[in-house]
PDB file of N, CA and C in Angstrom:
ATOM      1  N   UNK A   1     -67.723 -94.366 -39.094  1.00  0.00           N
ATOM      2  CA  UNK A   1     -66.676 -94.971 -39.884  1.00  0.00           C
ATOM      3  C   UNK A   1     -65.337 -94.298 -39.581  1.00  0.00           C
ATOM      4  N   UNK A   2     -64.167 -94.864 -39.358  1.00  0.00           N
ATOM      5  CA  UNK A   2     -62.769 -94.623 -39.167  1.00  0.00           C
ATOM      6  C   UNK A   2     -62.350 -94.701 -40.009  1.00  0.00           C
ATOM      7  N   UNK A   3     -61.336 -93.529 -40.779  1.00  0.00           N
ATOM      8  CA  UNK A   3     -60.433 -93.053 -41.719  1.00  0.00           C
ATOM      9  C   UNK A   3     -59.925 -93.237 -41.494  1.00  0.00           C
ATOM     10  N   UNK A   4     -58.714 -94.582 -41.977  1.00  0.00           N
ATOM     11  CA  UNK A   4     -57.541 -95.033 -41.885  1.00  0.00           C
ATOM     12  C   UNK A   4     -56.926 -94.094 -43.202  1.00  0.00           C
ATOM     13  N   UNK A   5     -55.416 -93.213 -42.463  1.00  0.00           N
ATOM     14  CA  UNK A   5     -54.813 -92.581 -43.284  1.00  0.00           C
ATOM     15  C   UNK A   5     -53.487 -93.653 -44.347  1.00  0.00           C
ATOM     16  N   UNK A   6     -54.121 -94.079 -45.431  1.00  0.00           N
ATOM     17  CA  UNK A   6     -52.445 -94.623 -45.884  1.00  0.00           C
ATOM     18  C   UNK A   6     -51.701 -93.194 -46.686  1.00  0.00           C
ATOM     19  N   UNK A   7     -50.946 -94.045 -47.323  1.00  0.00           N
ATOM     20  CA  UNK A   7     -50.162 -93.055 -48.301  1.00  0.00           C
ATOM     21  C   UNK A   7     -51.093 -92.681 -49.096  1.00  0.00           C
ATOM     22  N   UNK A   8     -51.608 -93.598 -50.086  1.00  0.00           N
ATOM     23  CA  UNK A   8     -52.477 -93.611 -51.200  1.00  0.00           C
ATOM     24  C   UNK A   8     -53.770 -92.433 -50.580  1.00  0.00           C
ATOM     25  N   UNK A   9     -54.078 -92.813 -49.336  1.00  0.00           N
ATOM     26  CA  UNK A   9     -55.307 -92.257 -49.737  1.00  0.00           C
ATOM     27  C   UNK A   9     -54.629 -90.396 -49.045  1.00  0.00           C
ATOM     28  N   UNK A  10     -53.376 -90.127 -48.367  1.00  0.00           N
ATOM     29  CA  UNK A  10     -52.572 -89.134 -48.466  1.00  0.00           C
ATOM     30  C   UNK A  10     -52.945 -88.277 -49.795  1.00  0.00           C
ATOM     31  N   UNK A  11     -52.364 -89.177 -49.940  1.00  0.00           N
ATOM     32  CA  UNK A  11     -52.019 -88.362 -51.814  1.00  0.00           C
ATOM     33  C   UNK A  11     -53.334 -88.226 -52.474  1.00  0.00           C
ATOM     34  N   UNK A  12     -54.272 -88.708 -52.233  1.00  0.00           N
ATOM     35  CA  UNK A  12     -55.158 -88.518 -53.212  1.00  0.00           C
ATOM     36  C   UNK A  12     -56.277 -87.076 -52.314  1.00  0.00           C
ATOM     37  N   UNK A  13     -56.113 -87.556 -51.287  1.00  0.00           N
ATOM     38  CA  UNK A  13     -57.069 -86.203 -50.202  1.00  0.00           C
ATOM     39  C   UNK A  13     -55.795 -84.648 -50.197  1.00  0.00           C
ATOM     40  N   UNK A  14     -54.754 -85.097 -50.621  1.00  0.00           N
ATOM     41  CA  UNK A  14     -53.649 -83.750 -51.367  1.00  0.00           C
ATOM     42  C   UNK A  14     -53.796 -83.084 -52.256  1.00  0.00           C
ATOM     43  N   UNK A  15     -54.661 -84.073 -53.182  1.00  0.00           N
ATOM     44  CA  UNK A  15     -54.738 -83.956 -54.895  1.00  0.00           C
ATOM     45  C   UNK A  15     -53.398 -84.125 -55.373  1.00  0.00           C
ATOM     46  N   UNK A  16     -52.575 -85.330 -55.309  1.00  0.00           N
ATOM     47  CA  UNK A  16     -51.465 -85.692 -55.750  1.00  0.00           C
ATOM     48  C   UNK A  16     -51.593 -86.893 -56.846  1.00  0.00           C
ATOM     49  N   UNK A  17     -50.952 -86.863 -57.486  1.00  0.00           N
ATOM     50  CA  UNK A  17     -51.296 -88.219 -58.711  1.00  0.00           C
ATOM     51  C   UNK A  17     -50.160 -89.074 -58.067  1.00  0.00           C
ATOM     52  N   UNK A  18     -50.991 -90.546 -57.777  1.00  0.00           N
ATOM     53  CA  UNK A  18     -50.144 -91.635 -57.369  1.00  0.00           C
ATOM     54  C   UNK A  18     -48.744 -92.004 -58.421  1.00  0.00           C
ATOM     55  N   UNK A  19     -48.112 -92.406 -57.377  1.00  0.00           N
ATOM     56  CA  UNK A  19     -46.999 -92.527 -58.642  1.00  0.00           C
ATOM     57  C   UNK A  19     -46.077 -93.138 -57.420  1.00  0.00           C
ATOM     58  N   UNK A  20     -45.006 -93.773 -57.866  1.00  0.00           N
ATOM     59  CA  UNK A  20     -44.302 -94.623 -56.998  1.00  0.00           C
ATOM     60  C   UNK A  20     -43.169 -93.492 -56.227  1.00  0.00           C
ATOM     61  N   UNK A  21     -42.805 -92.528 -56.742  1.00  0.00           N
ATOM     62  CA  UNK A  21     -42.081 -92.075 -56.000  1.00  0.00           C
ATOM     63  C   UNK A  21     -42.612 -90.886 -54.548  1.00  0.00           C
ATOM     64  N   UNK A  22     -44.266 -90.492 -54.947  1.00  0.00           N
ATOM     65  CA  UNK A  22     -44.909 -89.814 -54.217  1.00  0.00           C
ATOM     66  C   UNK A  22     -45.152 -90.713 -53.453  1.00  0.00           C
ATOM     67  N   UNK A  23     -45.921 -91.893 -53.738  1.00  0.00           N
ATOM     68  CA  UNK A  23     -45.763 -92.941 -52.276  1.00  0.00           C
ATOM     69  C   UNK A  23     -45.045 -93.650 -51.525  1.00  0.00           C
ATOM     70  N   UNK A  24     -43.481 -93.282 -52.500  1.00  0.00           N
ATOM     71  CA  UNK A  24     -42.038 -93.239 -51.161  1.00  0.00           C
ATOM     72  C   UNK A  24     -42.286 -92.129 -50.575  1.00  0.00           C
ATOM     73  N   UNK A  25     -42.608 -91.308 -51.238  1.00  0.00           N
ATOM     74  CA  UNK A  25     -42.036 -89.979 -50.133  1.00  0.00           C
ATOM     75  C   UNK A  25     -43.005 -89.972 -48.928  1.00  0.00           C
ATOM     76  N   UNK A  26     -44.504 -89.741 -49.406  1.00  0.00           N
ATOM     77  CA  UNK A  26     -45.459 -90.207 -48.457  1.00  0.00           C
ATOM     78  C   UNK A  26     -45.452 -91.152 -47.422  1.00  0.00           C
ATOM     79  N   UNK A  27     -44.860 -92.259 -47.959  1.00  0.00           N
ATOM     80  CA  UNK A  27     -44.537 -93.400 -46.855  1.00  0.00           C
ATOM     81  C   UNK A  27     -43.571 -92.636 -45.109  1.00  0.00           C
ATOM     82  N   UNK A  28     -42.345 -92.321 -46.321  1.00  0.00           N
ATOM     83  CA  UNK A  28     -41.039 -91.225 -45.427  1.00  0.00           C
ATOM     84  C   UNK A  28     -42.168 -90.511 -44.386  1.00  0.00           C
ATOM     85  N   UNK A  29     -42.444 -89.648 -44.920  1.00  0.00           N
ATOM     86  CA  UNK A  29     -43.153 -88.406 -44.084  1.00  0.00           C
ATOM     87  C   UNK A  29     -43.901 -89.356 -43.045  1.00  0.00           C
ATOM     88  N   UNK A  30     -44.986 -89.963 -43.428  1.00  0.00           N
ATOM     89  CA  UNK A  30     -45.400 -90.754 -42.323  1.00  0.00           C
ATOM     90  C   UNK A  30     -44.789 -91.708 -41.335  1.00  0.00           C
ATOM     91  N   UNK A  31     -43.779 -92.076 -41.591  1.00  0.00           N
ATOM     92  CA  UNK A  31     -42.529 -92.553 -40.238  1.00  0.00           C
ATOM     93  C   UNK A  31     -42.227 -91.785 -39.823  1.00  0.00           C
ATOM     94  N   UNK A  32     -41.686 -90.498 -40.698  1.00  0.00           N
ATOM     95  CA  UNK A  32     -41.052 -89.235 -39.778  1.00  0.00           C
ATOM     96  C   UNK A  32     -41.458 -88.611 -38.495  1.00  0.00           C
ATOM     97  N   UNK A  33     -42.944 -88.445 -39.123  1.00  0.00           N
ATOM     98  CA  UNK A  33     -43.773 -87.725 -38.467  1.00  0.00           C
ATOM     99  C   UNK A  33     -44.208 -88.492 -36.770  1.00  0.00           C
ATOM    100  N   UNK A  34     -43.621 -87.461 -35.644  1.00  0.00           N
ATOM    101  CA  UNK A  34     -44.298 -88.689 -34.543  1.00  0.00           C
ATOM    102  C   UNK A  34     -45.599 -89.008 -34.233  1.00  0.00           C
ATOM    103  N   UNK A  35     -45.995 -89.915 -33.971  1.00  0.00           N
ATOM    104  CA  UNK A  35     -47.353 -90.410 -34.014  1.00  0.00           C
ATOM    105  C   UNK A  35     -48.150 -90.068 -34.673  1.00  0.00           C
ATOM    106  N   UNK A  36     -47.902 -90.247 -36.177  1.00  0.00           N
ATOM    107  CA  UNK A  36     -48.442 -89.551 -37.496  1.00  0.00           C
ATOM    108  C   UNK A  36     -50.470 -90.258 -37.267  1.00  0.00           C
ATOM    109  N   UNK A  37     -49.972 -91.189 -36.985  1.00  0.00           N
ATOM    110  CA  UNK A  37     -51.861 -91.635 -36.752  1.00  0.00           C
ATOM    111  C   UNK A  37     -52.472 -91.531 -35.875  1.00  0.00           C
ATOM    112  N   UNK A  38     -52.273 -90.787 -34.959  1.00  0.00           N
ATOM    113  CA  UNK A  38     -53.250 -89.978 -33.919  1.00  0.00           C
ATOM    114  C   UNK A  38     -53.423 -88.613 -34.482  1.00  0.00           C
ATOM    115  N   UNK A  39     -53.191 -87.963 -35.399  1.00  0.00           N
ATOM    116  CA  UNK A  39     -54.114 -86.604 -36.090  1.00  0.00           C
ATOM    117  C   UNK A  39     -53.818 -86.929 -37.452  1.00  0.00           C
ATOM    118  N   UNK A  40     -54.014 -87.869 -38.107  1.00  0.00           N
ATOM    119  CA  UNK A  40     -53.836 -87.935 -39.731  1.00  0.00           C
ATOM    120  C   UNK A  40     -54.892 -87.548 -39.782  1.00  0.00           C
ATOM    121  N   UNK A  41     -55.693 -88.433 -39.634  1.00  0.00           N
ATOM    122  CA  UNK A  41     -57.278 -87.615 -40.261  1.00  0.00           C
ATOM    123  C   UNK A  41     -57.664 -86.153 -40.383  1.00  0.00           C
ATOM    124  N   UNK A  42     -57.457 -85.578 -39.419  1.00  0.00           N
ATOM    125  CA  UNK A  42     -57.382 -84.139 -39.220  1.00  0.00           C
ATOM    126  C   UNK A  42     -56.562 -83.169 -40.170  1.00  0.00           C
ATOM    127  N   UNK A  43     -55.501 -83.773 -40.773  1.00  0.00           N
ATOM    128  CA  UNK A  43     -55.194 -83.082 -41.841  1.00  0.00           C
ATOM    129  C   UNK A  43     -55.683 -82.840 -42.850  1.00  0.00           C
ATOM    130  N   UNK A  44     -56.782 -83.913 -43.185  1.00  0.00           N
ATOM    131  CA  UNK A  44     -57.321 -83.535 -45.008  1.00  0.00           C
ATOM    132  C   UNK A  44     -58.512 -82.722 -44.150  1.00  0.00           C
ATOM    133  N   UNK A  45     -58.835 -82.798 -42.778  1.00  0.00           N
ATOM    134  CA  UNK A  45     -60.005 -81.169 -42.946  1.00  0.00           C
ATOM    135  C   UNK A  45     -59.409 -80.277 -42.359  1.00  0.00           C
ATOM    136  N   UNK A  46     -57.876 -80.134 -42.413  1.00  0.00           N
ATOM    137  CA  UNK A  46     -57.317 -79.204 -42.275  1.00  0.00           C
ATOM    138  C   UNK A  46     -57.148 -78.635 -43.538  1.00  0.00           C
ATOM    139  N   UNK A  47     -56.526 -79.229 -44.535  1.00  0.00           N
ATOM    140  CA  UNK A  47     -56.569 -78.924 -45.997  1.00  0.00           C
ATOM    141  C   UNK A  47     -57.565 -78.219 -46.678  1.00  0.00           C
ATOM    142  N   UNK A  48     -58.340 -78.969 -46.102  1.00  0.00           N
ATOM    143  CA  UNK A  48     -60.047 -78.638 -46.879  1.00  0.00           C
ATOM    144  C   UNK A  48     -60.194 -77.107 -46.264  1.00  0.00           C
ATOM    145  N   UNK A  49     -60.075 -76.637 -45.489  1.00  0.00           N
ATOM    146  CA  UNK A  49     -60.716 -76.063 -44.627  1.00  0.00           C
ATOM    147  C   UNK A  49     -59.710 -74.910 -44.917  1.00  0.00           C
ATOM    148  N   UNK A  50     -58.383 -74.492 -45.706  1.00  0.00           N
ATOM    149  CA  UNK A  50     -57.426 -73.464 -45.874  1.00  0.00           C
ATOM    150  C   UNK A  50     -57.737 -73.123 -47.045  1.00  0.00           C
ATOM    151  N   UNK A  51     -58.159 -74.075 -47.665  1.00  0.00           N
ATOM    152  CA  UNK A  51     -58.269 -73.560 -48.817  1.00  0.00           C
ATOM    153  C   UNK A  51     -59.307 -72.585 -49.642  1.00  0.00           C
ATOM    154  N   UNK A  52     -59.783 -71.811 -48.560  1.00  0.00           N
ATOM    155  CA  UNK A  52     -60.720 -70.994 -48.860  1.00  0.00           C
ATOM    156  C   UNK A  52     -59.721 -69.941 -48.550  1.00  0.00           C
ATOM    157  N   UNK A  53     -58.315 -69.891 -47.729  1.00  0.00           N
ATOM    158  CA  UNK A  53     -57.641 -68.930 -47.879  1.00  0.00           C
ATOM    159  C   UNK A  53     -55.854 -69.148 -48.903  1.00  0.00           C
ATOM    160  N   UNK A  54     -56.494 -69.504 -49.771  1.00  0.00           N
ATOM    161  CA  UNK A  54     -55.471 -69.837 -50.709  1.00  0.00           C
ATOM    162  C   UNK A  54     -54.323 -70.456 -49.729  1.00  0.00           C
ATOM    163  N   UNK A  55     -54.784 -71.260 -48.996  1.00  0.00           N
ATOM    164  CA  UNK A  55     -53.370 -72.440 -48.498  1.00  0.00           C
ATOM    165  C   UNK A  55     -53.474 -73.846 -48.446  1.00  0.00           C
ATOM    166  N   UNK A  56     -53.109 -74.218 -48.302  1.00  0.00           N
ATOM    167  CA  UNK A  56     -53.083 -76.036 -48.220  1.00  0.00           C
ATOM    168  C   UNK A  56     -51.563 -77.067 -47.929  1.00  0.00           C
ATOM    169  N   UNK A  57     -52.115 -77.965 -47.088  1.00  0.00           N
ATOM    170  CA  UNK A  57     -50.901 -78.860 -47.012  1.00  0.00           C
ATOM    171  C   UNK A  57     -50.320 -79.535 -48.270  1.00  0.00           C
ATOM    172  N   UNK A  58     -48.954 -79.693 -47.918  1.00  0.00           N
ATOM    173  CA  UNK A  58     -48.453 -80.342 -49.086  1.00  0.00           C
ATOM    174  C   UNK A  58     -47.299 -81.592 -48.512  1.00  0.00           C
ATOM    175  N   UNK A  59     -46.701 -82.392 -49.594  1.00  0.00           N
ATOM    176  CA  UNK A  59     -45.302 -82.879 -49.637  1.00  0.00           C
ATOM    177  C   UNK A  59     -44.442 -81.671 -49.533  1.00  0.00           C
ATOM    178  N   UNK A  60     -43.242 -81.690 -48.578  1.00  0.00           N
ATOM    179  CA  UNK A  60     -42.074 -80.830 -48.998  1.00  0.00           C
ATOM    180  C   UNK A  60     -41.341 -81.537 -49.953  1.00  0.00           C
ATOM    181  N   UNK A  61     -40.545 -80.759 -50.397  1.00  0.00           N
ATOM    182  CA  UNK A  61     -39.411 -81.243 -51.447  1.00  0.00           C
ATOM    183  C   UNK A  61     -38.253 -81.238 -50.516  1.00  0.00           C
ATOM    184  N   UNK A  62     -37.939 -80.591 -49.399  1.00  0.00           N
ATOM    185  CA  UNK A  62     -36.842 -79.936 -48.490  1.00  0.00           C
ATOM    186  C   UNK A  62     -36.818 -80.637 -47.322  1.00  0.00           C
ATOM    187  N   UNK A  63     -37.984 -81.500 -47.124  1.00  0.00           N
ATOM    188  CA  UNK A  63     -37.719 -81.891 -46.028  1.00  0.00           C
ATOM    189  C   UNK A  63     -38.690 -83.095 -46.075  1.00  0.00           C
ATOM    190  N   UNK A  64     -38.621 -84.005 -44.767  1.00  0.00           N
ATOM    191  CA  UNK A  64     -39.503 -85.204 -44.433  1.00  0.00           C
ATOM    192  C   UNK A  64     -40.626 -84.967 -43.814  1.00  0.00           C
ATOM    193  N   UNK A  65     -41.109 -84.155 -43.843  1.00  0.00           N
ATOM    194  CA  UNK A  65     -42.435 -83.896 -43.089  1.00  0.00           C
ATOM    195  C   UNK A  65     -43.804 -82.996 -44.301  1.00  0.00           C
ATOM    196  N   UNK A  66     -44.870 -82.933 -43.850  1.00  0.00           N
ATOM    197  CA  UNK A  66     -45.900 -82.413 -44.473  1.00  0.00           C
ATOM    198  C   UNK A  66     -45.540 -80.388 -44.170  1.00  0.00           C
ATOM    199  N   UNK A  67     -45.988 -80.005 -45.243  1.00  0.00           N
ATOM    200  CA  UNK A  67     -45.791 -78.631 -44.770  1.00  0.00           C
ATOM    201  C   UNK A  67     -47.562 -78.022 -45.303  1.00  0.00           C
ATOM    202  N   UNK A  68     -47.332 -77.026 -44.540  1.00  0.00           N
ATOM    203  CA  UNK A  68     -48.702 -76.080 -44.395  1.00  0.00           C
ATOM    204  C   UNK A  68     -48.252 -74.252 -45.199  1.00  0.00           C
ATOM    205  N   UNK A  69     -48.900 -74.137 -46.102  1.00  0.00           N
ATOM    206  CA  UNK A  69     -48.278 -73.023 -46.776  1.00  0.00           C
ATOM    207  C   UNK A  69     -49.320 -72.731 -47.445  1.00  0.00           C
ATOM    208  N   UNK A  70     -49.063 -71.181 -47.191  1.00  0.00           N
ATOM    209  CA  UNK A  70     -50.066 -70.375 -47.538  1.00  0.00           C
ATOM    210  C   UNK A  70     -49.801 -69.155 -48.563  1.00  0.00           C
ATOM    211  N   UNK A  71     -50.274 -68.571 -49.681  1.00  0.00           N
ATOM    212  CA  UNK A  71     -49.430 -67.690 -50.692  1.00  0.00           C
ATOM    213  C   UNK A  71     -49.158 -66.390 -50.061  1.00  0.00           C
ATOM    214  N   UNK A  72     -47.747 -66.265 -49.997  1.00  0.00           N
ATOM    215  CA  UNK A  72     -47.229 -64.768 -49.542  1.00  0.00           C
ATOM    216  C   UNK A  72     -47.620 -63.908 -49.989  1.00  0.00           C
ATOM    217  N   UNK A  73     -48.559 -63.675 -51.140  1.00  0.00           N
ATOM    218  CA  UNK A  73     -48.876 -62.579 -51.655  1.00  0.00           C
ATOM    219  C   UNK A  73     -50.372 -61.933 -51.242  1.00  0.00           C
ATOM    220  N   UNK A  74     -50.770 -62.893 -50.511  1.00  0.00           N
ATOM    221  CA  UNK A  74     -52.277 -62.807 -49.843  1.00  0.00           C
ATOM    222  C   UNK A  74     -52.402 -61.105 -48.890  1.00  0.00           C
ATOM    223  N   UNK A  75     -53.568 -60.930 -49.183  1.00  0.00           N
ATOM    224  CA  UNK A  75     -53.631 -59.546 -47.635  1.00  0.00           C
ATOM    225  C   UNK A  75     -53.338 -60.327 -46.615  1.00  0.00           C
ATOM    226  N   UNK A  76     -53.112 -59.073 -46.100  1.00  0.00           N
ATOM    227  CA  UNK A  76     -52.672 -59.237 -44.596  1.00  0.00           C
ATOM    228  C   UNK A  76     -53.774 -59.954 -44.165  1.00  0.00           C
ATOM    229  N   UNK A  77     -54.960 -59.248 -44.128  1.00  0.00           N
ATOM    230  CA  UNK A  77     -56.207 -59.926 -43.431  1.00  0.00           C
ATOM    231  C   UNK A  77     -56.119 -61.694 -43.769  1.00  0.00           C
ATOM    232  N   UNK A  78     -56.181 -62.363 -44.693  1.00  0.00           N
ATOM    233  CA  UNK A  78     -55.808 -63.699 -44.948  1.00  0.00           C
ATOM    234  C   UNK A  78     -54.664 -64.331 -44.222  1.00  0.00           C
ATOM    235  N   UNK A  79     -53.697 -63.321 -44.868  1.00  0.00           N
ATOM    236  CA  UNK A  79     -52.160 -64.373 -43.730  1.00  0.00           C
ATOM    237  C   UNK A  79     -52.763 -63.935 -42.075  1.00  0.00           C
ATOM    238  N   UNK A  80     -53.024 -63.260 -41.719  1.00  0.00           N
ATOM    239  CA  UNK A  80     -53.703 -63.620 -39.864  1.00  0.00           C
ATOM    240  C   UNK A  80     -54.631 -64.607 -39.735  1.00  0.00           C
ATOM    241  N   UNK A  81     -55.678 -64.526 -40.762  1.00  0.00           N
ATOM    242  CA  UNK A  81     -56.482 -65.727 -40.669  1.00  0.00           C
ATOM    243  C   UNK A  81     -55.635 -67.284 -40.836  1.00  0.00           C
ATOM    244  N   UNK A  82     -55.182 -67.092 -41.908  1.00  0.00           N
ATOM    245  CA  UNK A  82     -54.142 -68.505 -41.597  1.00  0.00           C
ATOM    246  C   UNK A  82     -53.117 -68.734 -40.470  1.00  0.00           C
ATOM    247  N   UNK A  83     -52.435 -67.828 -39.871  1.00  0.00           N
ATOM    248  CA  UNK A  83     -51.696 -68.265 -39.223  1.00  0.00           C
ATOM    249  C   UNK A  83     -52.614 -68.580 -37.761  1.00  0.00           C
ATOM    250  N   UNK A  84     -53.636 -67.775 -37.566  1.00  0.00           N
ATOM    251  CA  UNK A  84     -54.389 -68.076 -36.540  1.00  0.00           C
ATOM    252  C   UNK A  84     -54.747 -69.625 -36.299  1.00  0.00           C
ATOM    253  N   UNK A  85     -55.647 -69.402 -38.212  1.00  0.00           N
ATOM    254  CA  UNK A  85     -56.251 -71.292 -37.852  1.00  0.00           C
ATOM    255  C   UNK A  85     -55.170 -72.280 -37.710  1.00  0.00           C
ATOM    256  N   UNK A  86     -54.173 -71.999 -38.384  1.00  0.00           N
ATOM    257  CA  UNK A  86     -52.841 -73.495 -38.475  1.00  0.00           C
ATOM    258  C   UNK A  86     -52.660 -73.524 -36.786  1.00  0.00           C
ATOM    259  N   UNK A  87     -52.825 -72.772 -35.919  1.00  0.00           N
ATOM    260  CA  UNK A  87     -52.085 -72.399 -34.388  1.00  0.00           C
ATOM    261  C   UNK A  87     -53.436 -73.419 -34.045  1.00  0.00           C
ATOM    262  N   UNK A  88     -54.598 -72.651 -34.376  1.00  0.00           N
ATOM    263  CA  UNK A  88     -55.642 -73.440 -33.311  1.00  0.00           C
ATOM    264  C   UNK A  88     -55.609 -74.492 -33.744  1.00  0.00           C
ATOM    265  N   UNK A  89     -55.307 -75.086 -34.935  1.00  0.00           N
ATOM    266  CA  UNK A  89     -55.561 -76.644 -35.596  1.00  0.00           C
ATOM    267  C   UNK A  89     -54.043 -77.147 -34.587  1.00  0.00           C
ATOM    268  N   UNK A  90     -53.606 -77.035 -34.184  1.00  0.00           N
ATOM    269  CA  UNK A  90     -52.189 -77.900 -34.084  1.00  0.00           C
ATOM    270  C   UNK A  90     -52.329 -77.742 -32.247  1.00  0.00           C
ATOM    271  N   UNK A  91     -53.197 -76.657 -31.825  1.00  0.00           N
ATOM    272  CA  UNK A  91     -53.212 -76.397 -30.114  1.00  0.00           C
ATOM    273  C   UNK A  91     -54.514 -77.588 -30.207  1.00  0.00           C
ATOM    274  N   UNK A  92     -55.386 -77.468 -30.887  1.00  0.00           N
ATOM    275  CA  UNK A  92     -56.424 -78.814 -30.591  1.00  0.00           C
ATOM    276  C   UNK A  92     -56.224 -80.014 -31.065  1.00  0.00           C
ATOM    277  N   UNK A  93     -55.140 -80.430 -31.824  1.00  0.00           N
ATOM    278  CA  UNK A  93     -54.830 -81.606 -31.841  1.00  0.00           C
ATOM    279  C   UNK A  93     -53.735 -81.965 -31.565  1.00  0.00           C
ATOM    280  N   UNK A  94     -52.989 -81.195 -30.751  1.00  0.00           N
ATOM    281  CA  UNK A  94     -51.287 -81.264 -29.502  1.00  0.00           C
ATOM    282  C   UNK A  94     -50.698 -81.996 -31.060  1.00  0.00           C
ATOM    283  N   UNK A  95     -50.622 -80.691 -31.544  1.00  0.00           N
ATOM    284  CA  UNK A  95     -49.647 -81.444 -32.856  1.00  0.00           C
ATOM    285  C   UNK A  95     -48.421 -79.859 -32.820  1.00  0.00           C
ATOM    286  N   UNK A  96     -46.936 -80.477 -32.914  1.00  0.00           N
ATOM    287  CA  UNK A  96     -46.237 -79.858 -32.586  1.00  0.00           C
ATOM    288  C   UNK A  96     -45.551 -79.064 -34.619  1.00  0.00           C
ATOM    289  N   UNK A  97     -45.482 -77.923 -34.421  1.00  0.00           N
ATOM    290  CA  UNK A  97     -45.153 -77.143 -35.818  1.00  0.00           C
ATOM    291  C   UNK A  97     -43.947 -76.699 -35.909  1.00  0.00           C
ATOM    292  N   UNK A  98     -43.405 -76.382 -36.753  1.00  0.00           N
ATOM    293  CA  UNK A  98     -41.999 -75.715 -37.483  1.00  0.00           C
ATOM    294  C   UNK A  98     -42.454 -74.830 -37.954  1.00  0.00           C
ATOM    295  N   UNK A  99     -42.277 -73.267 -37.700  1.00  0.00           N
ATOM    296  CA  UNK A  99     -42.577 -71.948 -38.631  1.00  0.00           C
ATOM    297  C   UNK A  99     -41.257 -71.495 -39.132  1.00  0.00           C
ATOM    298  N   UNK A 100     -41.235 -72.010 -40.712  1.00  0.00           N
ATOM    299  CA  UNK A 100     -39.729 -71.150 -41.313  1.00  0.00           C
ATOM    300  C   UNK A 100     -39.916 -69.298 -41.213  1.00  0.00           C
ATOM    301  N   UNK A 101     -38.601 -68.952 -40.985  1.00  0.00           N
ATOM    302  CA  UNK A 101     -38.677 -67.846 -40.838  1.00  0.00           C
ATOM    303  C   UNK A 101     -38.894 -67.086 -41.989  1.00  0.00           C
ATOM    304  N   UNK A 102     -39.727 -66.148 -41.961  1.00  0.00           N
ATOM    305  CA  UNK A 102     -39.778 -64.911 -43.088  1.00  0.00           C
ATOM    306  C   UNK A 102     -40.690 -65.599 -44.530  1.00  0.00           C
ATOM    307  N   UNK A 103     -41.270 -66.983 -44.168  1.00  0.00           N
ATOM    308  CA  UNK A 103     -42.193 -67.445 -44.749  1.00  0.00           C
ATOM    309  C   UNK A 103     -43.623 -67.887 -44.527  1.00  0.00           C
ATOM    310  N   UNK A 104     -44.787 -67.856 -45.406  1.00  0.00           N
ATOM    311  CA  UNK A 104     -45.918 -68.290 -44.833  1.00  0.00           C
ATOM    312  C   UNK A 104     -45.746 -70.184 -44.670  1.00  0.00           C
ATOM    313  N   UNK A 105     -44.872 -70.389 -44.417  1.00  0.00           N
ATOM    314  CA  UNK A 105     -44.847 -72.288 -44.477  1.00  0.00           C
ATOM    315  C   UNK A 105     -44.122 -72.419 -42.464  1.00  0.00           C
ATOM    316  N   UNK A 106     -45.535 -74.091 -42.262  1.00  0.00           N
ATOM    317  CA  UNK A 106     -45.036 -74.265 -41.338  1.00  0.00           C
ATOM    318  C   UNK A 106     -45.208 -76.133 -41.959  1.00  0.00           C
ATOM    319  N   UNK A 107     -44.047 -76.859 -40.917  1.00  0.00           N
ATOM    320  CA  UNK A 107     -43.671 -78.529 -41.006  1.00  0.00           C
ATOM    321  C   UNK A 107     -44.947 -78.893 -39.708  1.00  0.00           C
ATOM    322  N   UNK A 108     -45.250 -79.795 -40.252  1.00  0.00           N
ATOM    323  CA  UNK A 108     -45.913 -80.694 -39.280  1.00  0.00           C
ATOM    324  C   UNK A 108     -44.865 -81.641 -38.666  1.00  0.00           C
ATOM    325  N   UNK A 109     -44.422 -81.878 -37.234  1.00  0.00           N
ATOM    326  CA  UNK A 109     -43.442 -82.198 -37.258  1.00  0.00           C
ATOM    327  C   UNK A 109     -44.020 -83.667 -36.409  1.00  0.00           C
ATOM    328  N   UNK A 110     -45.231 -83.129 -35.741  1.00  0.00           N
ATOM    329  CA  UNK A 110     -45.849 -84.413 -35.174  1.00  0.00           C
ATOM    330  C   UNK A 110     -46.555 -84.300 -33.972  1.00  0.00           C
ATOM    331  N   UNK A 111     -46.789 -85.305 -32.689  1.00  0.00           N
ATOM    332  CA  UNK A 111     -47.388 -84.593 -31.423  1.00  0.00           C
ATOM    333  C   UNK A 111     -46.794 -83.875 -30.666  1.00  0.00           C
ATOM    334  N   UNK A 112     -47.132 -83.179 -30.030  1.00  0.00           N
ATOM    335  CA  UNK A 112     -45.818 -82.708 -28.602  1.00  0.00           C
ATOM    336  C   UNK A 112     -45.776 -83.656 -27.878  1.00  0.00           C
TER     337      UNK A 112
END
């Protein structure tokens, strides 16, 4: 079976409560994003899969794209584990990232 990513089902594999302005924004991000449907799917078991190190994708508020953020307050040992997996998740699915500086948050910005 093929997981067609919409907004709706975005938001709900986020844990976001539908609401009309989350599925503008959702909509946004998914135009933004280049070739948002060649690794959508891959994001909710990317999600799934951080959150055993206290991180998970989200909506930005700051910007048009999905962000990946992880709590700064974590050990060290955790923030390497995350920054490791977000690298290998984005080198195996040629998905190109934004790392803000001096923060655990990176933008999904789309493919390379």
């Amino acid at each position: 079976m093929q997981l067609e990513v919409s907004p709706e089902v975005l938001l709900s594999q986020l844990g976001y409560t539908k609401s009309d302005s989350a599925l503008k924004q959702a909509q946004t991000i998914m135009k933004q994003t280049k070739e948002f449907d060649k690794f959508s799917k891959h994001i909710i078991s990317l999600n799934d899969n951080l959150k055993k190190m206290n991180a998970y994708v989200a909506l930005s508020n700051s910007s048009e794209y999905l962000k990946i953020k992880c709590d700064e307050n974590d050990a060290d040992e955790i923030l390497e584990e995350f920054h490791d997996y977000v690298n290998q998740w984005a080198e195996k699915y040629n998905v190109d990232l934004q790392k803000l500086d001096k923060k655990e948050v990176y933008y999904i910005l789309g493919t390379k």
